[in-house]
C-alpha atoms as a PDB file:
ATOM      1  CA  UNK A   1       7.567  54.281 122.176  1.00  0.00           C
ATOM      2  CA  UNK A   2       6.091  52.248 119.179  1.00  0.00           C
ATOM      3  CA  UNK A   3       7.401  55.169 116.854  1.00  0.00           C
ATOM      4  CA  UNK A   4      10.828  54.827 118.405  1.00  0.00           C
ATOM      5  CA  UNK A   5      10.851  51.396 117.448  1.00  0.00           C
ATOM      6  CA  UNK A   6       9.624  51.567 114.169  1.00  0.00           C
ATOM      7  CA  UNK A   7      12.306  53.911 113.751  1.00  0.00           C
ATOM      8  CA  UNK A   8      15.182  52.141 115.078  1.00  0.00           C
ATOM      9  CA  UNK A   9      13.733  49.348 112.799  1.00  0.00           C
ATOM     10  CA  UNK A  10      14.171  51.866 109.936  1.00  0.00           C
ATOM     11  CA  UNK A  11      17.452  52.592 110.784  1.00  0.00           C
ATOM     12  CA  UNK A  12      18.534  49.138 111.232  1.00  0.00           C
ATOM     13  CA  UNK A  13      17.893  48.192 107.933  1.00  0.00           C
ATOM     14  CA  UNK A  14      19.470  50.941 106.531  1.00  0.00           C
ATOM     15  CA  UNK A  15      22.799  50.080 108.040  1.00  0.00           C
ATOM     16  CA  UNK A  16      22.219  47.044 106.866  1.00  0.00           C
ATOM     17  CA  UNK A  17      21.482  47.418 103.269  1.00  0.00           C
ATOM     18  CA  UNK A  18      18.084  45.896 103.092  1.00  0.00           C
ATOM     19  CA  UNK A  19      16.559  49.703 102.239  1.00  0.00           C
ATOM     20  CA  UNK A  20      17.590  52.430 101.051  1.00  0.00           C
ATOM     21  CA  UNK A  21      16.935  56.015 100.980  1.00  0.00           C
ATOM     22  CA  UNK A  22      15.671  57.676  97.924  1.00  0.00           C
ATOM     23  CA  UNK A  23      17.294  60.126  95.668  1.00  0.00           C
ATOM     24  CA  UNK A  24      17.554  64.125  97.140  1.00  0.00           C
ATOM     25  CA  UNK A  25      15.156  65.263  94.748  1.00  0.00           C
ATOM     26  CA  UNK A  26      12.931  62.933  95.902  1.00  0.00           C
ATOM     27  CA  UNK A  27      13.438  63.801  99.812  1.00  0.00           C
ATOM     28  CA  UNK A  28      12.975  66.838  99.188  1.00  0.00           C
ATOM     29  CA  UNK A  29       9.537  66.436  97.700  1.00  0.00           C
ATOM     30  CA  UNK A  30       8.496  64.581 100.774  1.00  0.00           C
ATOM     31  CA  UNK A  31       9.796  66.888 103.192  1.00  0.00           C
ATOM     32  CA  UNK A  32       8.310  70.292 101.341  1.00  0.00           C
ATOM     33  CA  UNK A  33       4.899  68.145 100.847  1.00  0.00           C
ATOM     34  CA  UNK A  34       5.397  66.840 104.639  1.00  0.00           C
ATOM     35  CA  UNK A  35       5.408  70.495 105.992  1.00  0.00           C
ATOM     36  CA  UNK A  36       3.001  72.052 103.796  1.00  0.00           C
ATOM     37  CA  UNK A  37       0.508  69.468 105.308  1.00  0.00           C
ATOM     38  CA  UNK A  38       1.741  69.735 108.801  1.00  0.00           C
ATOM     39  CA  UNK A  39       1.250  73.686 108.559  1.00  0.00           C
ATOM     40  CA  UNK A  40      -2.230  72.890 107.460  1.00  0.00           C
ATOM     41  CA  UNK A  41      -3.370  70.492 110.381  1.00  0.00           C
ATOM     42  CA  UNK A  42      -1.429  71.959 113.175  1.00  0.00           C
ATOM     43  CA  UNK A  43      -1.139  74.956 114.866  1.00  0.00           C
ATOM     44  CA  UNK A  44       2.738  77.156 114.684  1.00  0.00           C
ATOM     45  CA  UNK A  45       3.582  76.657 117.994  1.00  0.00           C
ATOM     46  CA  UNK A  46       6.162  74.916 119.545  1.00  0.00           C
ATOM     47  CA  UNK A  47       4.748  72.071 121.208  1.00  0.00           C
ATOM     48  CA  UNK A  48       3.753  70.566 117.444  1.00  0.00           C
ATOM     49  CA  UNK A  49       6.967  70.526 116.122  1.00  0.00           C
ATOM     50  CA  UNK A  50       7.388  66.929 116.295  1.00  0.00           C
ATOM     51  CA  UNK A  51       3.804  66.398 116.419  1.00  0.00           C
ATOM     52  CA  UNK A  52       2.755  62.842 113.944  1.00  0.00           C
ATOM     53  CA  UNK A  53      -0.599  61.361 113.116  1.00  0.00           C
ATOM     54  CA  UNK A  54       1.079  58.033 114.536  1.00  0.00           C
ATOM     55  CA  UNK A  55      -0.403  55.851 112.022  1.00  0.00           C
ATOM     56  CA  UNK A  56       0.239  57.116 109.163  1.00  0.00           C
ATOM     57  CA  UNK A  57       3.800  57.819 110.119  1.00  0.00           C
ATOM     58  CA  UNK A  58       4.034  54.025 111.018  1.00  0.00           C
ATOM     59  CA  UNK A  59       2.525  53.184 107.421  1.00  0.00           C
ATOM     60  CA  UNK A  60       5.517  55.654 106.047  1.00  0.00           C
ATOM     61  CA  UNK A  61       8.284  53.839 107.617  1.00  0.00           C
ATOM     62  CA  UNK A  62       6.850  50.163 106.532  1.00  0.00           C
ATOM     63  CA  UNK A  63       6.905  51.858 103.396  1.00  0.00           C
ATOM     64  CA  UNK A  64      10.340  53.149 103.449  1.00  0.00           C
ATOM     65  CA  UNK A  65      11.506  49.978 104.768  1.00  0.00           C
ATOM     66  CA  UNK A  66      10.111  47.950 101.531  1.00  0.00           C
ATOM     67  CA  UNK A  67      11.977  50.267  99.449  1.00  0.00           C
ATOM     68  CA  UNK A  68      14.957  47.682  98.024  1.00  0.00           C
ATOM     69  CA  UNK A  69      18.594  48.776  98.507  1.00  0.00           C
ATOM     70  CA  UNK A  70      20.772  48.729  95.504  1.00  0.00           C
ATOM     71  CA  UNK A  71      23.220  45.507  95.399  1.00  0.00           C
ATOM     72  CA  UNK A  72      27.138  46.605  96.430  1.00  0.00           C
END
């Protein structure tokens, strides 16, 4: 549940404009880099599809929740 959290945390902020996402090009960086190392630390199966090393995705989202929302 502490990845939930963190999460809903995430999320939270986002609606409320105290983070922000970053550009497309730049998510889509993350996510080809993201599965390129998944594929190399897990097995293809379907029980690892959601699989995280739970620390370091709790380091991501503290880092995605620094990242400063642009002023409306």
């Amino acid at each position: 549940m502490p990845l939930a959290e963190a999460q809903s945390h995430w999320v939270a902020d986002l609606l409320e404009g105290r983070c922000a996402l970053p550009g497309r090009e730049e998510m889509l960086d993350e996510i080809h880099t993201y599965r390129a190392r998944t594929a190399r630390r897990y097995v293809a199966s379907t029980r690892h599809t959601i699989q995280v090393d739970a620390q370091a995705y709790l380091r991501e989202l503290a880092k995605e929740r620094r990242r400063r929302a642009v002023p409306r």
